[in-house]
N, C-alpha and C. Protein backbone atom coordinates (compact mmCIF):
# COMPACT_ATOMS: atom_id res chain seq x y z
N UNK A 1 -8.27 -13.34 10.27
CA UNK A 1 -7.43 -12.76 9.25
C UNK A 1 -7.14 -11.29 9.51
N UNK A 2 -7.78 -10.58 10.11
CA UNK A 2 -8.05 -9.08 10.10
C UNK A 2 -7.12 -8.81 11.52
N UNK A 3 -5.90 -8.25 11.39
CA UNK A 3 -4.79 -8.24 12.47
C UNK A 3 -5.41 -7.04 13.68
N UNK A 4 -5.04 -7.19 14.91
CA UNK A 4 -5.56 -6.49 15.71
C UNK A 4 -5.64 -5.27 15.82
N UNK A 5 -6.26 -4.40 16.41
CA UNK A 5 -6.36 -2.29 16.19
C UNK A 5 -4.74 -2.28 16.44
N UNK A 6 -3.68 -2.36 17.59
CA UNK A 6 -2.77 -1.63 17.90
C UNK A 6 -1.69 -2.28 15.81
N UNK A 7 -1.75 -3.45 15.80
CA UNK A 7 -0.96 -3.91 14.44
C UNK A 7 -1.86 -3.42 12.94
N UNK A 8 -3.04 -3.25 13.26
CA UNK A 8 -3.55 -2.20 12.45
C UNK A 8 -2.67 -0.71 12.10
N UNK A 9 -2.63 -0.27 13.49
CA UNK A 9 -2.19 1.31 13.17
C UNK A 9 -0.53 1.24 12.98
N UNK A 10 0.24 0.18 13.59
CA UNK A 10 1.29 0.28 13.03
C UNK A 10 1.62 0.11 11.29
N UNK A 11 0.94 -1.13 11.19
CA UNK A 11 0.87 -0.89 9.74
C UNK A 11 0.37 -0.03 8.83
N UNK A 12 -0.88 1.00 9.29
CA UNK A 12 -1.00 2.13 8.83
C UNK A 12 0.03 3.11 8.50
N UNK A 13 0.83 3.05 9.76
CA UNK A 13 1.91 4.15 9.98
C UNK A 13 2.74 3.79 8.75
N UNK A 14 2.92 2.30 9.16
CA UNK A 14 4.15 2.09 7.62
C UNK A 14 4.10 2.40 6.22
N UNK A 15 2.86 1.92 6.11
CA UNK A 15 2.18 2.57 4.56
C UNK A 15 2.45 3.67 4.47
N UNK A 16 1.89 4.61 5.36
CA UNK A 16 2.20 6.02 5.06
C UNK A 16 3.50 6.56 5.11
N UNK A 17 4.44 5.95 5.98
CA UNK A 17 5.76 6.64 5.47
C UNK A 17 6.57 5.54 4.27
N UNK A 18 5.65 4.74 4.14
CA UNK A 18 6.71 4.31 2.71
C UNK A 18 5.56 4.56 1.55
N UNK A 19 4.81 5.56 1.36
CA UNK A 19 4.38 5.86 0.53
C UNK A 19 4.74 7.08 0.13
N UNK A 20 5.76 7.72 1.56
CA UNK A 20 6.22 9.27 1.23
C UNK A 20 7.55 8.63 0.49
N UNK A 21 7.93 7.94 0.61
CA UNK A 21 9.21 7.20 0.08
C UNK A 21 8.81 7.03 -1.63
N UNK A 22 8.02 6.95 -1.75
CA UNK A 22 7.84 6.11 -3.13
C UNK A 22 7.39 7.88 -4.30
N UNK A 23 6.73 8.76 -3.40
CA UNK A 23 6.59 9.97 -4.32
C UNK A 23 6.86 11.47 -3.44
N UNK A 24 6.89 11.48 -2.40
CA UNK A 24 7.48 12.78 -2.06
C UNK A 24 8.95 12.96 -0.97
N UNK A 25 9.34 11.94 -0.56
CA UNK A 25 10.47 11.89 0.02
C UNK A 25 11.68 10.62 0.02
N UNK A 26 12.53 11.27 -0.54
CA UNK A 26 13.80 9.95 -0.65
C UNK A 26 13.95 9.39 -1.13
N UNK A 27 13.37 8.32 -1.83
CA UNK A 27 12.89 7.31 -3.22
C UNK A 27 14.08 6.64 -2.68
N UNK A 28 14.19 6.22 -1.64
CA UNK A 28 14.86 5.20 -1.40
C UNK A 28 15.24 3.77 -0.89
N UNK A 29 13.80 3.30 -2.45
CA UNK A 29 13.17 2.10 -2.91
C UNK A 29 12.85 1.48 -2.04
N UNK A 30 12.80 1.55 -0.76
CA UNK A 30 11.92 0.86 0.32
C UNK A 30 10.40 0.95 0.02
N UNK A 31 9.94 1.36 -0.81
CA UNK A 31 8.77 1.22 -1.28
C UNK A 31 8.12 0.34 -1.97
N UNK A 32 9.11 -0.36 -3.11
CA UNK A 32 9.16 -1.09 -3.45
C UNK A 32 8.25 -3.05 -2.87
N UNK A 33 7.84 -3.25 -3.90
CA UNK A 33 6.97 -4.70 -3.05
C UNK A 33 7.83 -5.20 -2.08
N UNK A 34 8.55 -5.85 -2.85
CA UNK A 34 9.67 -6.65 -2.04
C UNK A 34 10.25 -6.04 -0.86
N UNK A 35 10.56 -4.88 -0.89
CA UNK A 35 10.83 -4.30 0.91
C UNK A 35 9.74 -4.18 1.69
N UNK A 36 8.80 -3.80 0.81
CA UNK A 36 7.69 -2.79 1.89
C UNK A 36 6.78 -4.18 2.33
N UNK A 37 6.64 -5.21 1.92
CA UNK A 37 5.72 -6.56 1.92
C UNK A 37 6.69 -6.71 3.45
N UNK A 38 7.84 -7.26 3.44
CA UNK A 38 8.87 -7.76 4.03
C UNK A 38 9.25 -6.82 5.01
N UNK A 39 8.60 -5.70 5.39
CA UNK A 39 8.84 -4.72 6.20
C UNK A 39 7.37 -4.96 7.07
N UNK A 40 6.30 -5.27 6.39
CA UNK A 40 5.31 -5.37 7.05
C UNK A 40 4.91 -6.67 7.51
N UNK A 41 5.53 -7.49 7.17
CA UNK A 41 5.83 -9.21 7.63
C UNK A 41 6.37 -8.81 8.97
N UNK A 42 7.52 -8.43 9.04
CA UNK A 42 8.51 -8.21 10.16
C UNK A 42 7.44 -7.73 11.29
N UNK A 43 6.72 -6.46 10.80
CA UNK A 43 5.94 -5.52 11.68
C UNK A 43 4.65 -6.69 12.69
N UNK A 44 4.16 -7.50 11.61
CA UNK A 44 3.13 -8.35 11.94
C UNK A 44 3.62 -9.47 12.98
N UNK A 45 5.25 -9.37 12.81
CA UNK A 45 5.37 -11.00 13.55
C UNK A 45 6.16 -12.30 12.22
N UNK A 46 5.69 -12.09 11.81
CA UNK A 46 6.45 -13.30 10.63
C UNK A 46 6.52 -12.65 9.14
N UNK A 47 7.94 -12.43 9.20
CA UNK A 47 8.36 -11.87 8.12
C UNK A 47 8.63 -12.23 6.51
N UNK A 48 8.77 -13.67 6.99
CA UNK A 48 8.96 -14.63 6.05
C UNK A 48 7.82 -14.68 5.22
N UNK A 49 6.44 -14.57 5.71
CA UNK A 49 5.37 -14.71 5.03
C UNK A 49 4.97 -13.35 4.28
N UNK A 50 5.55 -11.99 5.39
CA UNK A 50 5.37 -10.95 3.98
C UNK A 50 6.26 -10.79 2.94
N UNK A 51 7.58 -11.52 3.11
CA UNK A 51 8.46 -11.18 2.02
C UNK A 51 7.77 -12.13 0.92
N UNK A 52 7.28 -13.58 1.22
CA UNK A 52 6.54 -14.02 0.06
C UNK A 52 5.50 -13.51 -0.84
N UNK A 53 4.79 -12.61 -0.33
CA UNK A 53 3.66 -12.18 -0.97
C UNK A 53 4.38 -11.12 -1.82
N UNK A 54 5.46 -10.17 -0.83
CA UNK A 54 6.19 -8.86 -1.65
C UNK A 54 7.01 -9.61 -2.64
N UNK A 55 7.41 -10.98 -2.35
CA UNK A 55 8.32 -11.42 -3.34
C UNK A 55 7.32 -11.79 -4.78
N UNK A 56 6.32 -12.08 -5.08
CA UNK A 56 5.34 -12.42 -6.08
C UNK A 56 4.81 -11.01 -6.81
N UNK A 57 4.50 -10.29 -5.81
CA UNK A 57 4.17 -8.72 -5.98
C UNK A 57 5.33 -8.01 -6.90
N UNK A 58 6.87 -8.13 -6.17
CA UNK A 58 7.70 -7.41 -6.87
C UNK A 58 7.95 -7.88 -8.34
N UNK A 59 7.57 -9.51 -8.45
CA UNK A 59 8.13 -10.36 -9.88
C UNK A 59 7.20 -9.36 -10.79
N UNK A 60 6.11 -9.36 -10.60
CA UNK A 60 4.63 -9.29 -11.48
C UNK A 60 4.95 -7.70 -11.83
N UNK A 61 5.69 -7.03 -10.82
CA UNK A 61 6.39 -5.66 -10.94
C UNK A 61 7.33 -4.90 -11.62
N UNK A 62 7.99 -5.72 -12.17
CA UNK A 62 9.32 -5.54 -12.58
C UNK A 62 8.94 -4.85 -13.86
N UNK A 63 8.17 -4.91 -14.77
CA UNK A 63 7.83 -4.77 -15.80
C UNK A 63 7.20 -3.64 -16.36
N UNK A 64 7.35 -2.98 -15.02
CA UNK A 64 6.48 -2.02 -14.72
C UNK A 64 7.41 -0.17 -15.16
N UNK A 65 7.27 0.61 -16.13
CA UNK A 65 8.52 1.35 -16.05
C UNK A 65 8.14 2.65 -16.19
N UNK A 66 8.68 3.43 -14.90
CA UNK A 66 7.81 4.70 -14.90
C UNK A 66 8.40 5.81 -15.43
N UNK A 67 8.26 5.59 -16.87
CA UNK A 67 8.91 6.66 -17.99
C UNK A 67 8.08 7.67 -17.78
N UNK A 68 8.70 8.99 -18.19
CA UNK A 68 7.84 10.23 -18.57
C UNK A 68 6.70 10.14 -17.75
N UNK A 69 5.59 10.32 -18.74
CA UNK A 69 4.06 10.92 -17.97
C UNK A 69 3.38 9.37 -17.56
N UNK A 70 3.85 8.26 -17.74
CA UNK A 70 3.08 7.28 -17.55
C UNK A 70 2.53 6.96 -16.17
N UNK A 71 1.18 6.63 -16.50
CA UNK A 71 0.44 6.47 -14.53
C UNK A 71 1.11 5.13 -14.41
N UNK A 72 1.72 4.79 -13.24
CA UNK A 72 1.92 3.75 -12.54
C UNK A 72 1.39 3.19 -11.56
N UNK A 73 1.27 1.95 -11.01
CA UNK A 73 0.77 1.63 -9.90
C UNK A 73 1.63 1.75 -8.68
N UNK A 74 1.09 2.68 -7.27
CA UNK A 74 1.73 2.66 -6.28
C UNK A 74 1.95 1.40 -5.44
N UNK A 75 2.92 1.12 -5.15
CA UNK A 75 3.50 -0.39 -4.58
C UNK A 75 3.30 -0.14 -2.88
N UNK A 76 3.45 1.01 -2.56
CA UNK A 76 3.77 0.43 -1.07
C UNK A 76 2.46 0.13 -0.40
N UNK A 77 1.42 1.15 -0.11
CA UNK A 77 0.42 0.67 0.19
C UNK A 77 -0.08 -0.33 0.13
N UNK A 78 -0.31 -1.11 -1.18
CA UNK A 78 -0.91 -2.23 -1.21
C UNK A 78 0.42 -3.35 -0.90
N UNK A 79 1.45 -3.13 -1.21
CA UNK A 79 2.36 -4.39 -0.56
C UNK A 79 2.17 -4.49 1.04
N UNK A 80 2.55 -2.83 1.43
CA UNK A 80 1.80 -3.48 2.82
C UNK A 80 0.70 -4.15 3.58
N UNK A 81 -0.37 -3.53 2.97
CA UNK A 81 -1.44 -4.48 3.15
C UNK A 81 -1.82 -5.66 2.76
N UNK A 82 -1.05 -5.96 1.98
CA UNK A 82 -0.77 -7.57 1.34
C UNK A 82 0.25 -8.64 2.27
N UNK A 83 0.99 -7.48 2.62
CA UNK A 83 2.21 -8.39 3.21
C UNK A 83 1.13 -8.59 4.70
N UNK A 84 1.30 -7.21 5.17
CA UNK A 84 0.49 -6.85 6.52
C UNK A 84 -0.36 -8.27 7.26
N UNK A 85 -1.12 -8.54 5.80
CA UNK A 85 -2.62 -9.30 6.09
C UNK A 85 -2.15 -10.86 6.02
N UNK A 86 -0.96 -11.11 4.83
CA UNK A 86 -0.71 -12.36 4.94
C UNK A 86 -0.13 -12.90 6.38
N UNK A 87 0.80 -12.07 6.96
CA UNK A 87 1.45 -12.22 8.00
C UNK A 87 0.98 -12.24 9.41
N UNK A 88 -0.08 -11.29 9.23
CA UNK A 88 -0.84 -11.27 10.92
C UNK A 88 -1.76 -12.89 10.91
N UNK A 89 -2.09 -12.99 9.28
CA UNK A 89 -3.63 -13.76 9.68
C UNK A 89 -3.17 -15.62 9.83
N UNK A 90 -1.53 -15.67 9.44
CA UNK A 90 -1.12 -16.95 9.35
C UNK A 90 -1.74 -18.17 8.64
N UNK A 91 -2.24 -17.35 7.12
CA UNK A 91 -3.17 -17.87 6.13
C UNK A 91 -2.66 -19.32 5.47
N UNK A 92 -3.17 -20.12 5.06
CA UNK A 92 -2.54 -21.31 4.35
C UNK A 92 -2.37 -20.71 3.21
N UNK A 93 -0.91 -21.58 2.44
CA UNK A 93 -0.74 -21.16 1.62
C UNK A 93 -1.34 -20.81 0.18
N UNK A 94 -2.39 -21.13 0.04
CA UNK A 94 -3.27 -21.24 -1.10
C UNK A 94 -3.78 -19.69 -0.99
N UNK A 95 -4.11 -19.21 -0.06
CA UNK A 95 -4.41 -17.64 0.13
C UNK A 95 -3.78 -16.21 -0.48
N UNK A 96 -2.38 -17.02 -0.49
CA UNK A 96 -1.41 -16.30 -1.05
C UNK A 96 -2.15 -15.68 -2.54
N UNK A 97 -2.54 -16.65 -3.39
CA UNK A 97 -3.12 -16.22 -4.49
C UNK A 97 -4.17 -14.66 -4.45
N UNK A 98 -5.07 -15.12 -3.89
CA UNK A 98 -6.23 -13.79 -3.37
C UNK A 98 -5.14 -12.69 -3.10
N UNK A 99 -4.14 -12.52 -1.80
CA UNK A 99 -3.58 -12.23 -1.62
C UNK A 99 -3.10 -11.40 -2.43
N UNK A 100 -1.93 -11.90 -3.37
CA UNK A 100 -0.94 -11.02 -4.40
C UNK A 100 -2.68 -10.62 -5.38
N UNK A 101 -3.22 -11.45 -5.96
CA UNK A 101 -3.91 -10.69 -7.47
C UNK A 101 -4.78 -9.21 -6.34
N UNK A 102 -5.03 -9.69 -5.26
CA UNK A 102 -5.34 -8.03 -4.18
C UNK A 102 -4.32 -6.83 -4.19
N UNK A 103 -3.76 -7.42 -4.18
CA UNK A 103 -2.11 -6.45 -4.59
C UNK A 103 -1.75 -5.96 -5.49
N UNK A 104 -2.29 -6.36 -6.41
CA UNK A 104 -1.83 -6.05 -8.21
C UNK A 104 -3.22 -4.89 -7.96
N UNK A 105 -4.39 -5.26 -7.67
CA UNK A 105 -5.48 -4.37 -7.78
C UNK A 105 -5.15 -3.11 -6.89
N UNK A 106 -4.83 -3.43 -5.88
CA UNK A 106 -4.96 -2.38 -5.04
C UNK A 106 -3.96 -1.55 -5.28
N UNK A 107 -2.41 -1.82 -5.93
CA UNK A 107 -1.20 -0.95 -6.60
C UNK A 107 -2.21 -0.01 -7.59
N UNK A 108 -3.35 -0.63 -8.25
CA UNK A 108 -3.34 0.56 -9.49
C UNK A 108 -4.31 1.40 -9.18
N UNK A 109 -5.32 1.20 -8.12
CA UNK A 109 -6.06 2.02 -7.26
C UNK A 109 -5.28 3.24 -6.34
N UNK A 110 -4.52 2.50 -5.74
CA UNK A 110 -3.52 3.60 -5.22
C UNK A 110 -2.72 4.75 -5.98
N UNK A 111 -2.58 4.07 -6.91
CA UNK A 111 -1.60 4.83 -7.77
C UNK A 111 -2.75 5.95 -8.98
N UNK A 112 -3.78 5.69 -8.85
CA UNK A 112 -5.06 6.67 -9.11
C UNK A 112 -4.76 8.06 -8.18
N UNK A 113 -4.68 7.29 -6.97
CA UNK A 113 -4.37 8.71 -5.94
C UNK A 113 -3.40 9.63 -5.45
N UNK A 114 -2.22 9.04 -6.62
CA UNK A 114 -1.10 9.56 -6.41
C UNK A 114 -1.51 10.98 -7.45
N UNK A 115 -2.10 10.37 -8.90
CA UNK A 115 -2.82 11.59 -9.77
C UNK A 115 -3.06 12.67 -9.38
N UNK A 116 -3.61 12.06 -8.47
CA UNK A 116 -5.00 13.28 -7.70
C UNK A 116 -4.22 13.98 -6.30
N UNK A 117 -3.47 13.13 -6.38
CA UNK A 117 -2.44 14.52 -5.07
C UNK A 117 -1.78 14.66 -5.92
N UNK A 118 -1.06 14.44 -6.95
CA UNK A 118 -0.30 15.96 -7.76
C UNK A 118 -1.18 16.55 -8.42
N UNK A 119 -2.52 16.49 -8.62
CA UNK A 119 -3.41 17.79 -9.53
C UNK A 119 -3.46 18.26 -8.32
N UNK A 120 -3.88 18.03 -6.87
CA UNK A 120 -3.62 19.32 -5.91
C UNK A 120 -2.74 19.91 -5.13
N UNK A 121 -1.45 19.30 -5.20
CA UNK A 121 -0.15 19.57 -4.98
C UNK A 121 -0.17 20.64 -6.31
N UNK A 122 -0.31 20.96 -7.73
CA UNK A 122 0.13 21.53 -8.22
C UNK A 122 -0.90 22.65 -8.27
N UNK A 123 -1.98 22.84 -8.05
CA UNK A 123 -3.03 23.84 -7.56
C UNK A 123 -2.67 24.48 -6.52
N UNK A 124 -2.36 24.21 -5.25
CA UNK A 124 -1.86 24.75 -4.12
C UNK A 124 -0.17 25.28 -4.31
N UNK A 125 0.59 24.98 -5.04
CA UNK A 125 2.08 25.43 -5.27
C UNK A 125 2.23 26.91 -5.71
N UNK A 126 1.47 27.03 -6.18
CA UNK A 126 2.17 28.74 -6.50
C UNK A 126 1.26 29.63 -5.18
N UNK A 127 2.51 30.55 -4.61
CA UNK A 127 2.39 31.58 -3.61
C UNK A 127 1.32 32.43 -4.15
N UNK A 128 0.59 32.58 -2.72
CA UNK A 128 -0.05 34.27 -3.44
C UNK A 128 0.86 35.10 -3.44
N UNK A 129 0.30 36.41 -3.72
CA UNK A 129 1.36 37.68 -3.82
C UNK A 129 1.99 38.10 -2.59
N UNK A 130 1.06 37.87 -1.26
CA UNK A 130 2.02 38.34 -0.19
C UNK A 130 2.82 37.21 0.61
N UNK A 131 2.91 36.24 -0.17
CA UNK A 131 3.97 34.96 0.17
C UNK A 131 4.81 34.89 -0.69
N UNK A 132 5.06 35.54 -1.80
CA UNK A 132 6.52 35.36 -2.64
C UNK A 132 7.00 35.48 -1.77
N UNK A 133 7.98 34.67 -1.90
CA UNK A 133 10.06 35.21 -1.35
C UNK A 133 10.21 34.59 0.02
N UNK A 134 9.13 34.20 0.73
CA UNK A 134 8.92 34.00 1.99
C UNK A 134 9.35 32.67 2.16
N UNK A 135 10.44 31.78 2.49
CA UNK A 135 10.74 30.55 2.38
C UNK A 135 10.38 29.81 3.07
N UNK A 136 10.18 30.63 4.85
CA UNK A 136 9.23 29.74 5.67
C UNK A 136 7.93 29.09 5.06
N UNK A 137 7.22 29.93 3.91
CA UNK A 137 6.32 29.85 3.61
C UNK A 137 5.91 28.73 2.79
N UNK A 138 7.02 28.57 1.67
CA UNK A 138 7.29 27.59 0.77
C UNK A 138 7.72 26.11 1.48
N UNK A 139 8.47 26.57 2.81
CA UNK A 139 8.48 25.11 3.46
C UNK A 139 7.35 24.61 3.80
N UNK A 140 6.47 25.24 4.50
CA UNK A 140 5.19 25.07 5.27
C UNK A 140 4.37 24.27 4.14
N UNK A 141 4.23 24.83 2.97
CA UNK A 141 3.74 24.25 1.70
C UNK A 141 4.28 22.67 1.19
N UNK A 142 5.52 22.74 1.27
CA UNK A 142 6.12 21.49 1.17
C UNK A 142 5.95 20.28 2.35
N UNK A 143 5.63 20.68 3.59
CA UNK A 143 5.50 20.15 4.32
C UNK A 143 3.77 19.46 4.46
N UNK A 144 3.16 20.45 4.09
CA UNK A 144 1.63 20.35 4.42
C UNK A 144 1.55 19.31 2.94
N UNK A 145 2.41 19.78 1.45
CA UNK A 145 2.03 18.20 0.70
C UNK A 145 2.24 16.79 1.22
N UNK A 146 3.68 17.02 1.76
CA UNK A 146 4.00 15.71 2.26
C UNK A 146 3.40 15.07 3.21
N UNK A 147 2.87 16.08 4.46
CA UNK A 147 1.52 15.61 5.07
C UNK A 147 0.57 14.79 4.67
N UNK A 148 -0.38 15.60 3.69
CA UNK A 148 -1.20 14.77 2.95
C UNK A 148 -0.52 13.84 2.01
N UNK A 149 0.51 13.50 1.40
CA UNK A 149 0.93 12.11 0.71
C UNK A 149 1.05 11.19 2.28
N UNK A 150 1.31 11.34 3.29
CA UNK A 150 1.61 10.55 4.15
C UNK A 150 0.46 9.87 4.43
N UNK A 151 -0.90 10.57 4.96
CA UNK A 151 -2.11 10.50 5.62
C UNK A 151 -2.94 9.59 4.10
N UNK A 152 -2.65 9.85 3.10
CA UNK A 152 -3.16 9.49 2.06
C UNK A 152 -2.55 8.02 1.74
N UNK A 153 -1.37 7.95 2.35
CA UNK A 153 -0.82 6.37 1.79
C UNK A 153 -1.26 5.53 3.31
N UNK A 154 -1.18 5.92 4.82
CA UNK A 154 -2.02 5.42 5.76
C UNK A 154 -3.17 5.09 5.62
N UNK A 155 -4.04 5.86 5.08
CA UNK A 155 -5.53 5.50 4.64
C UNK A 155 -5.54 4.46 4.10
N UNK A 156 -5.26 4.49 2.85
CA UNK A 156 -5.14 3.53 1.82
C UNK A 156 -4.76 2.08 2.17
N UNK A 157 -3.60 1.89 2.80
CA UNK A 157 -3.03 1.00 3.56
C UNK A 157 -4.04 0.12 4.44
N UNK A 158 -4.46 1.52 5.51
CA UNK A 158 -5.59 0.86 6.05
C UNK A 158 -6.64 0.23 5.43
N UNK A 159 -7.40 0.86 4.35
CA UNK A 159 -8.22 0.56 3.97
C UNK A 159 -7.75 -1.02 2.94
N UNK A 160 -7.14 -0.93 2.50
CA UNK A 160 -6.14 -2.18 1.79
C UNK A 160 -6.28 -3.26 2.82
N UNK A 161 -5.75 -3.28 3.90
CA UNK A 161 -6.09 -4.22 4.88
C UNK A 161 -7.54 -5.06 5.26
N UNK A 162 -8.17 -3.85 5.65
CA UNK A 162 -9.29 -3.99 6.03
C UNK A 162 -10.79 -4.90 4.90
N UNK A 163 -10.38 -4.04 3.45
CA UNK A 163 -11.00 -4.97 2.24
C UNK A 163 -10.34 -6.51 2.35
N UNK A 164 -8.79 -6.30 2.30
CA UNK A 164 -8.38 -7.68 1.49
C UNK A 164 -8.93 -9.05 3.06
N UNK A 165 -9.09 -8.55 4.18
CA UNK A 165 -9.36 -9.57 5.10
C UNK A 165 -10.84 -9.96 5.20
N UNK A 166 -11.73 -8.67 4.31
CA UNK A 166 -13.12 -9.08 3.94
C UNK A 166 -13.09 -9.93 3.17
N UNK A 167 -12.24 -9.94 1.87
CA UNK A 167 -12.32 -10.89 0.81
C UNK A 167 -11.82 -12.10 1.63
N UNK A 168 -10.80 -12.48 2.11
CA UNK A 168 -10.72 -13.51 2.35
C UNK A 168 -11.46 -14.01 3.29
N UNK A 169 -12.31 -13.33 4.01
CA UNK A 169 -13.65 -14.16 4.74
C UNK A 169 -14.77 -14.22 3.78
N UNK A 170 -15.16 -13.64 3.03
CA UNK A 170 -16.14 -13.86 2.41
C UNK A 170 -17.00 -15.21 1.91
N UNK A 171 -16.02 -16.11 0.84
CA UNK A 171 -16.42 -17.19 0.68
C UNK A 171 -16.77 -17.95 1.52
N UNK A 172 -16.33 -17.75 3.00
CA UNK A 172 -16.58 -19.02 3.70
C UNK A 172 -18.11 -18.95 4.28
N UNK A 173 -18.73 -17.75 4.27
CA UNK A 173 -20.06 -18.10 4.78
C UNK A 173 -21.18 -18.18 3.67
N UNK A 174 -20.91 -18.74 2.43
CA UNK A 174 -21.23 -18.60 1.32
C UNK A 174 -21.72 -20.12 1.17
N UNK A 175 -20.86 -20.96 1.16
CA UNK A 175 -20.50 -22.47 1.36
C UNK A 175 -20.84 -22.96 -0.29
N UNK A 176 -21.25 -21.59 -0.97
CA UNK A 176 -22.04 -21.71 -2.43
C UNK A 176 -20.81 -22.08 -3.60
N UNK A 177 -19.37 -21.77 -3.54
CA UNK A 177 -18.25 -22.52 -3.81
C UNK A 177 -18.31 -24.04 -3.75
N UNK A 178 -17.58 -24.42 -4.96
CA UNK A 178 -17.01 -25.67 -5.00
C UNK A 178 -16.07 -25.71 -4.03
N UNK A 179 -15.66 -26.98 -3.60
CA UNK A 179 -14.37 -26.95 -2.71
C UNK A 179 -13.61 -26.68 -3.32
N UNK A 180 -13.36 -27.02 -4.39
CA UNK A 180 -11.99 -27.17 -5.08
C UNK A 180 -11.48 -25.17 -4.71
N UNK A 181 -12.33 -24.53 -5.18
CA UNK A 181 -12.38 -23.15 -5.07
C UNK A 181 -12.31 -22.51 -3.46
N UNK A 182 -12.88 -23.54 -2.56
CA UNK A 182 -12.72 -22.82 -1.60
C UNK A 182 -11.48 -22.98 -0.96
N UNK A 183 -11.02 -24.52 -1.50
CA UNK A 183 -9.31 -25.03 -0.97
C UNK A 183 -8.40 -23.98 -2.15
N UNK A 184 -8.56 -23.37 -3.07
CA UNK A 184 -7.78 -22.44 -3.42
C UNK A 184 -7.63 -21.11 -2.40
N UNK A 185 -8.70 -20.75 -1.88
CA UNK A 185 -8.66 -19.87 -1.23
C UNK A 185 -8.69 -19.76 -0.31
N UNK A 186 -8.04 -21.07 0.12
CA UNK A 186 -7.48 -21.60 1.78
C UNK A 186 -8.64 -21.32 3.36
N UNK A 187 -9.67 -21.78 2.89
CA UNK A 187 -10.75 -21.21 3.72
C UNK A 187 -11.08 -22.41 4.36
């Protein structure tokens, strides 16, 4: 289930730039389940199988509405690693389940850490005194957030991967499941 180091780090990579997509650059909804699942299908080899998982991900999503101050759950990370994992590991379909409800969890975990890079995105934003006015300066700042939103949605991603292919090995050396439970979870 657990896709190889080099499709590891690509999918890392993806997370992280469609996580700059989703809060510090472009918002141009490729972040979203349904792309970013279906972006990481493609990446894995069979695309078809991440757009299914992003396609279940995005339904359960829709509902979701990021008015005003409300915390939301971040989508791309965990779609990728949802899509990522369904697609490399060529899971039966019953997996799918583990799969997306991993996805729903791991969106609102992620989206914890979106919090926590704007409480230090907004700690680090104001210039000292001998950086007013200095615009190189203010770029460098803008750049070094988006840095860390990038490196922060790679992590995550990674780490998204790496759990959800534990869970789906888990049960099987357990054998302490009913079948019925372990044929849900396609093992």
């Amino acid at each position: 289930m657990l896709p190889d180091l080099p499709l590891l780090a690509a999918l890392a990579l993806l997370g992280g730039l469609l996580a700059l997509d989703g809060t510090s650059f472009g918002q141009f909804m490729v972040s979203r389940p349904l792309a970013a699942a279906s972006l990481a299908g493609l990446v894995a080899g069979a695309p078809l199988q991440g757009a299914a998982a992003g396609l279940l991900l995005e339904a359960l999503h829709l509902a979701v509405l990021p008015v005003g101050a409300a915390r939301t759950p971040e989508t791309a990370p965990a779609a990728v690693a949802a899509g990522g994992v369904y697609a490399a590991g060529n899971p039966a379909q019953a997996a799918l389940l583990l799969v997306v409800v991993f996805g729903l969890a791991w969106e609102w975990a992620c989206g914890r850490t979106v919090v926590r890079l704007r409480q230090e995105n907004a700690r680090h934003a104001l210039p000292t005194p001998d950086e007013a006015g200095d615009p190189r300066r203010l770029a460098a700042r803008h750049l070094r957030a988006m840095g860390i939103d990038f490196a922060r949605g790679a992590v995550l991603t990674l780490g998204g991967m790496l759990l959800l292919a534990l869970l789906l090995r888990l049960p099987q050396g357990f054998g302490l499941l009913p079948s019925q439970v372990r044929l849900v979870l396609a093992l």
